[in-house]
PDB file of N, CA and C in Angstrom:
ATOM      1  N   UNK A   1       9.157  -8.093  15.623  1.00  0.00           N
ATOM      2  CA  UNK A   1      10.077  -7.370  16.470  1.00  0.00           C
ATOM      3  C   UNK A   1      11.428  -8.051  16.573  1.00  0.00           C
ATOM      4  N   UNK A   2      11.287  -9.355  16.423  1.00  0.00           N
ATOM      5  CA  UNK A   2      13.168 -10.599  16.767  1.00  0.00           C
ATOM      6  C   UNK A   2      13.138 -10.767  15.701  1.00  0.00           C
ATOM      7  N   UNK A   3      12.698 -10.773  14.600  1.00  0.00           N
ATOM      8  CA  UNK A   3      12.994 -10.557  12.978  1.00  0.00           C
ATOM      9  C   UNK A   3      12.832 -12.200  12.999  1.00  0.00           C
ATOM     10  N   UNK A   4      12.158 -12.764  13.167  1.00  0.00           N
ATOM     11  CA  UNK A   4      12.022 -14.440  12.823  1.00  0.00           C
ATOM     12  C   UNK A   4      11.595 -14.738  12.171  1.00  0.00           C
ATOM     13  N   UNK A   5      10.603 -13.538  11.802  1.00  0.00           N
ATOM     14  CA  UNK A   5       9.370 -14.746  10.855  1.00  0.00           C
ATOM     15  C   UNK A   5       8.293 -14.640  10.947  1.00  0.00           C
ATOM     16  N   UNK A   6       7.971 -14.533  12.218  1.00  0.00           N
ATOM     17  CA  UNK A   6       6.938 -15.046  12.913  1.00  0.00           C
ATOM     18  C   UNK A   6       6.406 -13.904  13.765  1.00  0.00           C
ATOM     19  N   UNK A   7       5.036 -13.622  13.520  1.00  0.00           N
ATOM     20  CA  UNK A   7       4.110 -12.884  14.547  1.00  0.00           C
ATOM     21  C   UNK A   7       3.767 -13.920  15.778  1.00  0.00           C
ATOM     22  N   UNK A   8       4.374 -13.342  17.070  1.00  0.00           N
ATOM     23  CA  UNK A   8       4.188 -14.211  18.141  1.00  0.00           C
ATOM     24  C   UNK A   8       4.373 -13.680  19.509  1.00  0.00           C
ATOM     25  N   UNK A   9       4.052 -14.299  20.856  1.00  0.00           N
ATOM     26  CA  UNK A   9       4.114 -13.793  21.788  1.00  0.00           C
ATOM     27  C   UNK A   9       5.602 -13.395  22.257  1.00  0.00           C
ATOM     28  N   UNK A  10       6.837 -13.953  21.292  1.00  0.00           N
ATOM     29  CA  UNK A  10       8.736 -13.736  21.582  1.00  0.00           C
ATOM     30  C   UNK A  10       8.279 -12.174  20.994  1.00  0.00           C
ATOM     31  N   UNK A  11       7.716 -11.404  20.155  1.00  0.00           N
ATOM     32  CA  UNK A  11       7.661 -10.373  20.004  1.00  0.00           C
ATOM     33  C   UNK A  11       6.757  -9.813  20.599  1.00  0.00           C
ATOM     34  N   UNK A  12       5.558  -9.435  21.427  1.00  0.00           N
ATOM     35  CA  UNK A  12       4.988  -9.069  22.392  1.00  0.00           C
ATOM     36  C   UNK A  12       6.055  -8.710  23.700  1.00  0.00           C
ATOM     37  N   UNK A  13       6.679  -9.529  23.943  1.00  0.00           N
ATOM     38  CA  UNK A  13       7.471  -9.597  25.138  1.00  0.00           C
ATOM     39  C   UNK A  13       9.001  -8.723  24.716  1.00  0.00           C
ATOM     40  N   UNK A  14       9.061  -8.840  23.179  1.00  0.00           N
ATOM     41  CA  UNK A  14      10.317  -7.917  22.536  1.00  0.00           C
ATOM     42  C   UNK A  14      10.012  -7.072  22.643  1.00  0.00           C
ATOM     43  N   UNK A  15       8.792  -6.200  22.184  1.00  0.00           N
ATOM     44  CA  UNK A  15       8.427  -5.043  22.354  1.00  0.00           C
ATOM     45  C   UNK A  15       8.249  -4.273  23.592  1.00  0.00           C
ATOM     46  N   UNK A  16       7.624  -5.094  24.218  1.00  0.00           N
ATOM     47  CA  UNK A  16       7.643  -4.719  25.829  1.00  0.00           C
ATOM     48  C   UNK A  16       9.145  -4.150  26.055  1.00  0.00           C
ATOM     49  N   UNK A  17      10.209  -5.362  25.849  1.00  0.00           N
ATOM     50  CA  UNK A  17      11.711  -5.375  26.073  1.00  0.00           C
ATOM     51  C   UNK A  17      11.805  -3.502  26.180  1.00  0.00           C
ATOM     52  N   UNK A  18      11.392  -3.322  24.646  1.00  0.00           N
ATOM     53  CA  UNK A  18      12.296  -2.133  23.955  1.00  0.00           C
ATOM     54  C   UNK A  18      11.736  -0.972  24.526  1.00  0.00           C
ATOM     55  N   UNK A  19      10.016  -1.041  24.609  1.00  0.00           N
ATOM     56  CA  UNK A  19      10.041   0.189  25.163  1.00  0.00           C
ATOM     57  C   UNK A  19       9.845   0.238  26.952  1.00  0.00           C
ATOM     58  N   UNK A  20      10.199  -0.384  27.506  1.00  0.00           N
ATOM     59  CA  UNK A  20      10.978  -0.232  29.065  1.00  0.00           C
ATOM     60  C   UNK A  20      12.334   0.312  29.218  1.00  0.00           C
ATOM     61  N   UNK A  21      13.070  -0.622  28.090  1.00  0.00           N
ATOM     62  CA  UNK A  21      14.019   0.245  27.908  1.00  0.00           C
ATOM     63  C   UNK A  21      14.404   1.469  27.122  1.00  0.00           C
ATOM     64  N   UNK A  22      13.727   1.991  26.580  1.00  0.00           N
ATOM     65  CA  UNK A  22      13.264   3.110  25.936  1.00  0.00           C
ATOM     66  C   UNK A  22      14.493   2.901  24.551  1.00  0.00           C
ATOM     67  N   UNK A  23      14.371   1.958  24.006  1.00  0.00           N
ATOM     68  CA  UNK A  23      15.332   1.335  22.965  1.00  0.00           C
ATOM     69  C   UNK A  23      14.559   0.982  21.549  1.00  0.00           C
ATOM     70  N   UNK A  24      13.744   2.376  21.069  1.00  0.00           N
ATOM     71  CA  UNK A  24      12.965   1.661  19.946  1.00  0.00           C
ATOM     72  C   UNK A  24      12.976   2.386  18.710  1.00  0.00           C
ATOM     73  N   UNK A  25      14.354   3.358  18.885  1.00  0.00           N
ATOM     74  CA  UNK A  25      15.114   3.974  17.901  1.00  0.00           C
ATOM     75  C   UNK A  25      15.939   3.050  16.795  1.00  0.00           C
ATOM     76  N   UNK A  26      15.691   2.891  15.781  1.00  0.00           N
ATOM     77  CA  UNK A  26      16.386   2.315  14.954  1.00  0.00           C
ATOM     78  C   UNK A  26      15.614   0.938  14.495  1.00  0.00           C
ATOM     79  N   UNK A  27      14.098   1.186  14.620  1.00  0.00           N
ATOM     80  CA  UNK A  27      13.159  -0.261  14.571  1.00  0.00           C
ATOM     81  C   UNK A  27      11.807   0.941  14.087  1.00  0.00           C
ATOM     82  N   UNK A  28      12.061   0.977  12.763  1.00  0.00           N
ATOM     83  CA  UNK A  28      10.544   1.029  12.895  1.00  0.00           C
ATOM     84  C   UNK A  28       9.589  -0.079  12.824  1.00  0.00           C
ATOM     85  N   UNK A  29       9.673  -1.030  12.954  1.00  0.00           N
ATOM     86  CA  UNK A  29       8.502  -2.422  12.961  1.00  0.00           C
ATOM     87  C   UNK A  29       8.033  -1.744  14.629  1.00  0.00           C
ATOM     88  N   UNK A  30       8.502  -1.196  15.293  1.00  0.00           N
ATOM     89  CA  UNK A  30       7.893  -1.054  16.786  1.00  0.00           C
ATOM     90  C   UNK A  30       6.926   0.148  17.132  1.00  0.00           C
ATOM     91  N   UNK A  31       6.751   0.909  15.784  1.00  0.00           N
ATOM     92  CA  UNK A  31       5.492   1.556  15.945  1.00  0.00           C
ATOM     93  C   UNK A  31       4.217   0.328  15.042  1.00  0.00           C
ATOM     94  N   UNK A  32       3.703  -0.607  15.713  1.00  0.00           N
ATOM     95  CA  UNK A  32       3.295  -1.355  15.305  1.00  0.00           C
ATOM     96  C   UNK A  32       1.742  -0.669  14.687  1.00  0.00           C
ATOM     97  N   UNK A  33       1.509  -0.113  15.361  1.00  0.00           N
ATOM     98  CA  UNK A  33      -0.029   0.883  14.755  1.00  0.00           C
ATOM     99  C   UNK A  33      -0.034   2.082  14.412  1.00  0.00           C
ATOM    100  N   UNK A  34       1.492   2.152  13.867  1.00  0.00           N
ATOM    101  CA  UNK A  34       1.949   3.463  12.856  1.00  0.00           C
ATOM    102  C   UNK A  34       1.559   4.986  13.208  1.00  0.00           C
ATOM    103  N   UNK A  35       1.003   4.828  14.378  1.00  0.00           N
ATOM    104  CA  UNK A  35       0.698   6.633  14.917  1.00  0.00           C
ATOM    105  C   UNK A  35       1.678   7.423  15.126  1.00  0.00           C
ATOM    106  N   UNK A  36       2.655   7.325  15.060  1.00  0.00           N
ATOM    107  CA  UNK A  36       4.272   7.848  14.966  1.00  0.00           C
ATOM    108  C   UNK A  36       4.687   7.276  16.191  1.00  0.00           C
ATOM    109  N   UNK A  37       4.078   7.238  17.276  1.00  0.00           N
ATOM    110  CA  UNK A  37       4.562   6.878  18.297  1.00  0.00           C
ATOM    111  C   UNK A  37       5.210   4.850  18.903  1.00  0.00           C
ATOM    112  N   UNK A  38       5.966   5.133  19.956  1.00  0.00           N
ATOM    113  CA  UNK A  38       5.740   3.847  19.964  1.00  0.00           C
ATOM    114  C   UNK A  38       5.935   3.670  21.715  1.00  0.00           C
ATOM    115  N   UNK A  39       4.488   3.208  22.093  1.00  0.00           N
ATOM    116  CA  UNK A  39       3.847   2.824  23.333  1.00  0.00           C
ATOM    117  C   UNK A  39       3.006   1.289  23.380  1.00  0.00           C
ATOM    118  N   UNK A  40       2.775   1.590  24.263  1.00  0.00           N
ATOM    119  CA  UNK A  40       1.955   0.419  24.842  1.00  0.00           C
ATOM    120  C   UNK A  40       0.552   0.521  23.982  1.00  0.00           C
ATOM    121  N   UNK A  41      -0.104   1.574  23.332  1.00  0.00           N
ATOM    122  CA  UNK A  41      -0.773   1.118  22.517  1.00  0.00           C
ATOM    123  C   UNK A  41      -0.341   0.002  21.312  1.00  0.00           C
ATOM    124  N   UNK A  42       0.638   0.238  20.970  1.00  0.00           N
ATOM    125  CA  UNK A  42       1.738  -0.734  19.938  1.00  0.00           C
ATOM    126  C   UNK A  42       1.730  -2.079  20.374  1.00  0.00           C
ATOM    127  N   UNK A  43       2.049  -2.389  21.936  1.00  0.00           N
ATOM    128  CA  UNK A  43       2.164  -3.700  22.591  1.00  0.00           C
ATOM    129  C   UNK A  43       0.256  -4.045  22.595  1.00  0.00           C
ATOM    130  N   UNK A  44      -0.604  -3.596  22.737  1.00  0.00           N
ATOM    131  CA  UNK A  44      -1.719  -4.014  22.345  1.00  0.00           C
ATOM    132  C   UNK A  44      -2.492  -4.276  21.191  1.00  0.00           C
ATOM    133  N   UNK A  45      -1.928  -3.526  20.217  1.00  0.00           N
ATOM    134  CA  UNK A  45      -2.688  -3.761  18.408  1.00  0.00           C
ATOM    135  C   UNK A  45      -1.590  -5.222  18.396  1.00  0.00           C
ATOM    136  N   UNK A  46      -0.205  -5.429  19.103  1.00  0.00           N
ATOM    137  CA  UNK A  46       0.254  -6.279  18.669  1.00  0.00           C
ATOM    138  C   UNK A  46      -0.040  -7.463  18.978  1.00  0.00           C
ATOM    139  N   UNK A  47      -0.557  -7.795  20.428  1.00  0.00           N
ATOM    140  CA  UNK A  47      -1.453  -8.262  20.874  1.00  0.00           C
ATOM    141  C   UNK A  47      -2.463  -8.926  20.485  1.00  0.00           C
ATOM    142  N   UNK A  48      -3.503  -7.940  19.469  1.00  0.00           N
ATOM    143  CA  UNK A  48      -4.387  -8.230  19.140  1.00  0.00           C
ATOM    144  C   UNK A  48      -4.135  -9.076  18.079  1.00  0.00           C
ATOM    145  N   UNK A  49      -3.513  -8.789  16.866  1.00  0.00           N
ATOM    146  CA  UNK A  49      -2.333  -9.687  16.162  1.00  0.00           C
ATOM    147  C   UNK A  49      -2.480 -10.968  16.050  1.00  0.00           C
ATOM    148  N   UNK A  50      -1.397 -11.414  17.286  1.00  0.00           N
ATOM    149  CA  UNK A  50      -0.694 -12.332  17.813  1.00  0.00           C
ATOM    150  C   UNK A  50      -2.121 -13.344  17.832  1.00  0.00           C
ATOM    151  N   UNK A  51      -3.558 -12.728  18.857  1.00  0.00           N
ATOM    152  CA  UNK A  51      -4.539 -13.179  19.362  1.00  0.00           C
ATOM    153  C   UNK A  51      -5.676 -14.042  17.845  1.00  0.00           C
ATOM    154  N   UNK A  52      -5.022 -12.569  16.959  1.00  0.00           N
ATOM    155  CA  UNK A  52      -6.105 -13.349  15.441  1.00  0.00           C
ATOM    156  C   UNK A  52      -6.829 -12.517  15.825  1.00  0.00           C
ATOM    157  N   UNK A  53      -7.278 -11.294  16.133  1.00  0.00           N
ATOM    158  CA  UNK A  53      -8.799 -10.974  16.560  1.00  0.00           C
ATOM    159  C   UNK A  53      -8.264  -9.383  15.406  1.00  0.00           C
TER     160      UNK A  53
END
């Protein structure tokens, strides 16, 4: 999601960022579980991720 590099909790908390602010136009990396949408299911597959699981 911060384009670093790195799968990590700075992107968990980016994602969160974007969709509170409803700012997740122009990112597709933020439909993280590709259902077209991008929600809080997204902040949880990313989650899961982050977790290794």
């Amino acid at each position: 999601m911060n384009h670093d590099g790195q799968v990590n909790i700075t992107d968990v908390t980016t994602l969160i960022s974007m969709i509170m602010s409803d700012n997740t136009s122009g990112n597709p990396e933020a439909d993280v579980n590709s259902d077209g949408n991008v929600n809080i299911t997204d902040v949880t597959t990313l989650i899961t991720m982050v977790m290794g699981s």
